[in-house]
N, C-alpha and C. Protein backbone atom coordinates (compact mmCIF):
# COMPACT_ATOMS: atom_id res chain seq x y z
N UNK A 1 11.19 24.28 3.57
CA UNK A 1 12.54 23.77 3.44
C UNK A 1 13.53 24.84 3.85
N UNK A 2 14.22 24.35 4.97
CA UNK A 2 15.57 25.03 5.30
C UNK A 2 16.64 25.17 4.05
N UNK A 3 17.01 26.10 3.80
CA UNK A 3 18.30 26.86 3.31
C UNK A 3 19.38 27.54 3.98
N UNK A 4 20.41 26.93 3.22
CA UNK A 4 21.34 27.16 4.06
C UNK A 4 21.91 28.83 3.32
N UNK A 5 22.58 29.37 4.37
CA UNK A 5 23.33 30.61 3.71
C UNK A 5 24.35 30.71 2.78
N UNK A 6 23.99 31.43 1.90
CA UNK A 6 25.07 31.57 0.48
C UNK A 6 23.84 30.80 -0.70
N UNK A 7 22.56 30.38 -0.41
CA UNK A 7 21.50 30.12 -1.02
C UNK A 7 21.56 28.94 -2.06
N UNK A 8 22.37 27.77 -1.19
CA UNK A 8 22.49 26.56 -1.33
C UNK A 8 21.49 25.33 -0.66
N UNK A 9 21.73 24.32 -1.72
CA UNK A 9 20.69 23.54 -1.13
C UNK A 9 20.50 22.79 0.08
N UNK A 10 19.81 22.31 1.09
CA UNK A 10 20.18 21.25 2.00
C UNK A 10 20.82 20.01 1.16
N UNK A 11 21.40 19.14 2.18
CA UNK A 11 21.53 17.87 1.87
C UNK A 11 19.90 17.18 1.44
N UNK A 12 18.97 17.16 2.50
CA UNK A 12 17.50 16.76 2.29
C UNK A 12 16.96 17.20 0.71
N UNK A 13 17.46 18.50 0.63
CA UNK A 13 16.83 18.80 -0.81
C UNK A 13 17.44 18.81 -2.04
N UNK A 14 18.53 18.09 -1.88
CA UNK A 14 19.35 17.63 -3.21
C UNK A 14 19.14 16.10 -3.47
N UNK A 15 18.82 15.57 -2.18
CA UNK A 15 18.53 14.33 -2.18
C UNK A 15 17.03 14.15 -2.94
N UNK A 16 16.00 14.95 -2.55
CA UNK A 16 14.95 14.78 -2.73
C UNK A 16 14.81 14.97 -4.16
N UNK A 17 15.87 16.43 -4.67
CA UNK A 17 15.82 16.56 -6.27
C UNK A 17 16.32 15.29 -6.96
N UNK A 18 17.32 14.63 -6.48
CA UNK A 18 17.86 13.63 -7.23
C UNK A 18 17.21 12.16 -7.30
N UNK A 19 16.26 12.08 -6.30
CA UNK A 19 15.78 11.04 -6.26
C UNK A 19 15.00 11.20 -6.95
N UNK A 20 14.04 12.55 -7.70
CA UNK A 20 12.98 12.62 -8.17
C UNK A 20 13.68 12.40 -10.01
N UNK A 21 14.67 13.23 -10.13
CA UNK A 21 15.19 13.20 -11.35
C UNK A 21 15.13 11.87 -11.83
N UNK A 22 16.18 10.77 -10.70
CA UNK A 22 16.00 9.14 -11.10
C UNK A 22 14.77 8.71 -11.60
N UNK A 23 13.56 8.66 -10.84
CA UNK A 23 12.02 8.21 -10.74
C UNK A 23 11.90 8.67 -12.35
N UNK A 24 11.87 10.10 -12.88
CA UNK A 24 11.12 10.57 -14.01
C UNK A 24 11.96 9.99 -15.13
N UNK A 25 13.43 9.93 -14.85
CA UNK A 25 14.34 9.51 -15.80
C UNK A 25 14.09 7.74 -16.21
N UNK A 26 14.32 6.78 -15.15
CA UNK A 26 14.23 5.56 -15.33
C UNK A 26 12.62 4.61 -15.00
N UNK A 27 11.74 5.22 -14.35
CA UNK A 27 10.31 4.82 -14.14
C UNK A 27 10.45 3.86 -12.82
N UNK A 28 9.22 3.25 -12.52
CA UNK A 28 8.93 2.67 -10.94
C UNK A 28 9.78 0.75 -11.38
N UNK A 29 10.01 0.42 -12.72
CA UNK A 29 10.46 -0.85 -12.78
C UNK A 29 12.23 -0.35 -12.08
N UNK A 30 12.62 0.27 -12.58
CA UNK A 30 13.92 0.73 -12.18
C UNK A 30 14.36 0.53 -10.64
N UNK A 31 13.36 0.40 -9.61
CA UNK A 31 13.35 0.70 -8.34
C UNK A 31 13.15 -0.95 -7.81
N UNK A 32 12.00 -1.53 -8.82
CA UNK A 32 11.65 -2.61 -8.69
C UNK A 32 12.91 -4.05 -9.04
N UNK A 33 13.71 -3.39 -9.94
CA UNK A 33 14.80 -3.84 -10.57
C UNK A 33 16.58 -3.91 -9.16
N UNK A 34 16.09 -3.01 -8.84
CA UNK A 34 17.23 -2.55 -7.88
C UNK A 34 16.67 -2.87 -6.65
N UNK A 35 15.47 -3.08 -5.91
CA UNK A 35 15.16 -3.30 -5.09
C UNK A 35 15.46 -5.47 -4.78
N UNK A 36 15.01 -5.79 -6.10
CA UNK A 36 15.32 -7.29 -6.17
C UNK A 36 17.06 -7.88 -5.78
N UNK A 37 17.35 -6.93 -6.49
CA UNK A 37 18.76 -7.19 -6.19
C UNK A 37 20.06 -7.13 -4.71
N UNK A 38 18.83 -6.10 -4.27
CA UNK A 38 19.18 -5.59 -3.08
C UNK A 38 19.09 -7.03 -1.90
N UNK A 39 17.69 -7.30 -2.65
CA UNK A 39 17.38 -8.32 -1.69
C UNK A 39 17.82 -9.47 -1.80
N UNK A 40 18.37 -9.96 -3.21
CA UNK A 40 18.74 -11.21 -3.27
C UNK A 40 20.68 -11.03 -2.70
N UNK A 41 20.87 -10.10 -2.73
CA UNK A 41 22.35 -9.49 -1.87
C UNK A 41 22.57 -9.93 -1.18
N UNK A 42 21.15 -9.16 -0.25
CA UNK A 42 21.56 -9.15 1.43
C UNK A 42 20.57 -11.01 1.95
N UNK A 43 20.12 -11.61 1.10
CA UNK A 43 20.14 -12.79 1.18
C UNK A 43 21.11 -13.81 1.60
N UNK A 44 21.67 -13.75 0.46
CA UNK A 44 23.03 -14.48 -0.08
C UNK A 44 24.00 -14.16 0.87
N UNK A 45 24.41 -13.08 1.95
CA UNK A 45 25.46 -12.59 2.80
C UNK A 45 24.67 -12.77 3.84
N UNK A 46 23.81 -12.71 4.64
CA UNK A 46 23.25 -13.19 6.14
C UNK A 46 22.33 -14.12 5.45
N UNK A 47 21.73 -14.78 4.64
CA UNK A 47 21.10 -16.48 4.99
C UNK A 47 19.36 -15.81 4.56
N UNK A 48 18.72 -16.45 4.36
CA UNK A 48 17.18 -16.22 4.06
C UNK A 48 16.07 -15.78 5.83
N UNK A 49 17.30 -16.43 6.78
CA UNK A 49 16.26 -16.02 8.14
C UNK A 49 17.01 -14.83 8.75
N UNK A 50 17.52 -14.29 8.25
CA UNK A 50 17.45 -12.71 7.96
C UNK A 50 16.64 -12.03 7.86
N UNK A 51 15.63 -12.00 6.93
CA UNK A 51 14.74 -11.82 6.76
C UNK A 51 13.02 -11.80 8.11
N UNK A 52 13.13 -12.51 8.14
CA UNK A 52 12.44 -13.49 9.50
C UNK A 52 12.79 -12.66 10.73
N UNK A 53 13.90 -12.36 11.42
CA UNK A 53 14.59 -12.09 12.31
C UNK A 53 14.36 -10.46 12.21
N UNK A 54 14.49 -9.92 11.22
CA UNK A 54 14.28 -8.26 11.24
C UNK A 54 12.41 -8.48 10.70
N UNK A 55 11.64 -9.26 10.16
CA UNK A 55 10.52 -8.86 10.51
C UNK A 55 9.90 -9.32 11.32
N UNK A 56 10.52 -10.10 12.54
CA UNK A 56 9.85 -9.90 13.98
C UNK A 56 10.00 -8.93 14.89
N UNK A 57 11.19 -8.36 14.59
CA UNK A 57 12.18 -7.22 15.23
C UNK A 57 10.60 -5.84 15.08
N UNK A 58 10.90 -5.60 13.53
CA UNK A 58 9.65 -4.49 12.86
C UNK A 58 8.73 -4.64 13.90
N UNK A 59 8.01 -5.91 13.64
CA UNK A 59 6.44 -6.29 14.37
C UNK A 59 6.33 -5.97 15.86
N UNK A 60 7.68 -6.63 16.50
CA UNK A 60 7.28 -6.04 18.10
C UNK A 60 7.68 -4.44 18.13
N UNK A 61 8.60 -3.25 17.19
CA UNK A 61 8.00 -2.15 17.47
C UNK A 61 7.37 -1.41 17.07
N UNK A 62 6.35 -2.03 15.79
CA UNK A 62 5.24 -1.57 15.47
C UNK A 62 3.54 -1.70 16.70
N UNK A 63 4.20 -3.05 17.53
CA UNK A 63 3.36 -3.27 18.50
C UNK A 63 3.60 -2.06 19.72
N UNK A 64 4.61 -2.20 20.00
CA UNK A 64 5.15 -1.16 21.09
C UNK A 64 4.23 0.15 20.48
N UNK A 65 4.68 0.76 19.78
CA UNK A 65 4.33 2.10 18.99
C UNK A 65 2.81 1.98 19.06
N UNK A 66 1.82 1.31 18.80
CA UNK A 66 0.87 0.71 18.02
C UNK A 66 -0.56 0.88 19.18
N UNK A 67 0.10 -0.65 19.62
CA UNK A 67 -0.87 -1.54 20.59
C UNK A 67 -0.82 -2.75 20.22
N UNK A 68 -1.51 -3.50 20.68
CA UNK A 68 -1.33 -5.26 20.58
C UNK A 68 -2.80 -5.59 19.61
N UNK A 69 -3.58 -4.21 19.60
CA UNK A 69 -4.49 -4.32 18.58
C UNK A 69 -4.41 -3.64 17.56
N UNK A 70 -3.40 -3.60 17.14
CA UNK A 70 -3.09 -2.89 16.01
C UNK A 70 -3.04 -3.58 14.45
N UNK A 71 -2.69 -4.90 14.53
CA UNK A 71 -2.14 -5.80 13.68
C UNK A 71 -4.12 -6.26 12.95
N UNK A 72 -4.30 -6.18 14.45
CA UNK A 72 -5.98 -6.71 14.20
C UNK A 72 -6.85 -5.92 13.50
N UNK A 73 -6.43 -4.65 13.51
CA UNK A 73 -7.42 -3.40 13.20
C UNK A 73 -7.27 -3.29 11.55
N UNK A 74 -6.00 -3.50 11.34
CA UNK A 74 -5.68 -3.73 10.14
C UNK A 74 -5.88 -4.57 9.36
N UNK A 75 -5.68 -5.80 9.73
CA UNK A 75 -6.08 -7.43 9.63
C UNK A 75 -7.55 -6.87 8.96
N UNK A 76 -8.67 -6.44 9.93
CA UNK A 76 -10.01 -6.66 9.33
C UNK A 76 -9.95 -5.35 8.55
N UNK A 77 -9.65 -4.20 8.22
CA UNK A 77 -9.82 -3.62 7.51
C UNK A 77 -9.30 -4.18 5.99
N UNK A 78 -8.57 -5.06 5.94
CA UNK A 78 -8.11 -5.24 4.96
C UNK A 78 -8.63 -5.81 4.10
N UNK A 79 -9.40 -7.09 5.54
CA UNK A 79 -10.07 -8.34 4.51
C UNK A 79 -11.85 -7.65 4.27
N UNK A 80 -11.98 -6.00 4.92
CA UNK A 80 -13.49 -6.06 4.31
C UNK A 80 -12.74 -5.31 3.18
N UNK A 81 -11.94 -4.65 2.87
CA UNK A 81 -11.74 -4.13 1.67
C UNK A 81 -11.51 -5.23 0.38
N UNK A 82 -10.98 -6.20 0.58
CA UNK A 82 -11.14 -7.28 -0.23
C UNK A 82 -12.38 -7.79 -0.89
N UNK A 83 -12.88 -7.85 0.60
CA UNK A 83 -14.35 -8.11 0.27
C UNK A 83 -15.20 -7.88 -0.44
N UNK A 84 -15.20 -6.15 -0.57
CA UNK A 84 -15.78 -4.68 -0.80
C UNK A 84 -15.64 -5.02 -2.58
N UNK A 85 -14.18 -5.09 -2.95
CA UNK A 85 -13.63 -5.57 -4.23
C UNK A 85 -14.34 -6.84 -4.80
N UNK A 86 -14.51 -8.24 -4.03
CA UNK A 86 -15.49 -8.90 -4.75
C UNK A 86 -16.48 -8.36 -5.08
N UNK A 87 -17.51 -8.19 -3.91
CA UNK A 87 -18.86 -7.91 -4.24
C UNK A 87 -18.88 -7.05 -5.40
N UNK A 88 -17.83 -5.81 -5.73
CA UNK A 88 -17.88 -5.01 -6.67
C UNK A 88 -18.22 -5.87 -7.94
N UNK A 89 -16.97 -6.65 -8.02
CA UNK A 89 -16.85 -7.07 -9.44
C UNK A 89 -18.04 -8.46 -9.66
N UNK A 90 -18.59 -8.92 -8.80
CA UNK A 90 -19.51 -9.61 -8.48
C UNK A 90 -20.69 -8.97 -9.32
N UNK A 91 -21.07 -8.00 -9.08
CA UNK A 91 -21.84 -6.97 -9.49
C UNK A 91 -21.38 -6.41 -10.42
N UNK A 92 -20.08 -6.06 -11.20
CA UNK A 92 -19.83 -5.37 -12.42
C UNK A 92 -20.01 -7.01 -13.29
N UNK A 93 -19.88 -8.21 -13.08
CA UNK A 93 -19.70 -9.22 -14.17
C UNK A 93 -21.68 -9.54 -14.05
N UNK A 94 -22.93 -9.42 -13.38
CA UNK A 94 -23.82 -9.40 -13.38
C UNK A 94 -24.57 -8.34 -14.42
N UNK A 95 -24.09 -6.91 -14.05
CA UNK A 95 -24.65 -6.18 -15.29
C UNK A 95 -23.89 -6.20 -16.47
N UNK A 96 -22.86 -7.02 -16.85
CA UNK A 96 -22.07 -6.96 -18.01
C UNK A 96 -23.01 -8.25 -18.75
N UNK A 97 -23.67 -9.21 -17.71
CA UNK A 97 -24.32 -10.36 -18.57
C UNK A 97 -25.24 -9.59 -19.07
N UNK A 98 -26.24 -9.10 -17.64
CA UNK A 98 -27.66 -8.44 -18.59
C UNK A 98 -27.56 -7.60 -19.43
N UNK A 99 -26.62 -6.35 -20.25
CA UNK A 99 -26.32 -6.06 -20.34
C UNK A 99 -27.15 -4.61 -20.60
N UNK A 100 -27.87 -4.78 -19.16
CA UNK A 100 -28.47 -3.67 -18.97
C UNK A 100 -27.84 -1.77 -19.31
N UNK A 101 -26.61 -1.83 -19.04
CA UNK A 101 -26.18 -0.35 -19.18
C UNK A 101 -24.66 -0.89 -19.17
N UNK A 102 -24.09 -1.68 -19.99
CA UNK A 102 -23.18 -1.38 -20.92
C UNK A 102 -21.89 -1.95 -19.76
N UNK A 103 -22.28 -2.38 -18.58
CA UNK A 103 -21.68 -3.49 -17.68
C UNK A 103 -21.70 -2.41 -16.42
N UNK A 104 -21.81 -1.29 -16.63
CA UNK A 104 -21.77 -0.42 -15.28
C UNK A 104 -22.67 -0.42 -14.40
N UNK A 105 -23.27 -0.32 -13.22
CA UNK A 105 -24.12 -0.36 -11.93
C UNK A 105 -23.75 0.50 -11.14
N UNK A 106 -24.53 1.23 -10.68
CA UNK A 106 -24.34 2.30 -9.84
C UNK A 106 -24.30 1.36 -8.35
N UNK A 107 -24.05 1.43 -7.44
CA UNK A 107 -23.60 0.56 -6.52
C UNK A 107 -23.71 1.46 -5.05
N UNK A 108 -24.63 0.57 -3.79
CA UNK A 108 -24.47 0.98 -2.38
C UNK A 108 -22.86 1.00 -1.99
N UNK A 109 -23.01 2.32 -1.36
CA UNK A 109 -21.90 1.90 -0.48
C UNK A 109 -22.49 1.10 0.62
N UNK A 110 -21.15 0.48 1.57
CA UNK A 110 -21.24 0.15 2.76
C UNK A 110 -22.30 0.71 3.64
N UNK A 111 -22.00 1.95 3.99
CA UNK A 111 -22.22 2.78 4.81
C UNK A 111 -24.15 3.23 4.25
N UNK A 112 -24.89 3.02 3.00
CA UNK A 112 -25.75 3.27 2.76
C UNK A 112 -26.67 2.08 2.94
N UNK A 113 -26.05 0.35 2.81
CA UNK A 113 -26.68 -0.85 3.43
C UNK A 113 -26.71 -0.83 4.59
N UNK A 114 -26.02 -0.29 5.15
CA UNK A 114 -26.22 -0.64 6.90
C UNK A 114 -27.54 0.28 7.27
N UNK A 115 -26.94 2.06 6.47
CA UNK A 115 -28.43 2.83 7.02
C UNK A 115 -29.77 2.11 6.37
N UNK A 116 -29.76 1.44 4.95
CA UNK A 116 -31.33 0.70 4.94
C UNK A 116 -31.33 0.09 5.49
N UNK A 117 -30.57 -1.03 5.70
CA UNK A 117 -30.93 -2.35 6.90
C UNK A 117 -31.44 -1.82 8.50
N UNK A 118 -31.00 -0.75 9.08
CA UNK A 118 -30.78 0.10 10.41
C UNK A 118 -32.72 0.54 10.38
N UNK A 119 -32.82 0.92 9.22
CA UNK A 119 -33.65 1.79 8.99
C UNK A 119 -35.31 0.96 8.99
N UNK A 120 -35.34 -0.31 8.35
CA UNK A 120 -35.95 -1.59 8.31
C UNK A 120 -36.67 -1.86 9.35
């Protein structure tokens, strides 16, 4: 962090102190609280396709920036992580019936089914 002379703060780092002070002072509902409002604001003064209009805006320069496979790469990472999350709990509500070890299962990763299956 830059300092300025006479051993004052930046703008960046008064901001950063004060934003942190808020966070510890009022907690993450506080943000959640002010963030709603924000939005039902800027609703109410440009219309609900407002909304719509700046997140197509986002999307084509996240594409630009990105690639046109970008949306996709994400897309499936997302839905095997979902996935990843069933099978988990799929498997934590199985040893919670038998109640072999108290509902816990030590569990493959991904990456250790593919090497047995590979391996087969």
């Amino acid at each position: 962090m830059a300092r300025r002379q006479g051993g004052g703060m930046t703008v960046a780092e008064a901001g950063r102190m004060g934003g942190r002070l808020v966070s510890e002072k009022y907690g993450p509902e506080f943000y959640e609280k002010i963030g709603k409002k924000g939005g039902s604001s800027t609703a109410s003064k440009y219309g609900p396709e407002f909304f719509g209009r700046i997140g197509k805006k986002g999307g084509k320069a996240v594409t630009a920036k990105y690639g046109p496979g970008h949306f996709e790469k994400i897309g499936r990472k997302g839905g095997q992580k979902v996935a990843d999350l069933i099978e988990r709990a799929k498997a934590m509500e199985n040893g919670e019936r038998s109640g072999a070890d108290g509902g816990e299962r030590a569990e493959e990763t991904k990456e250790e089914r593919e090497e047995t299956s590979a391996g087969s």
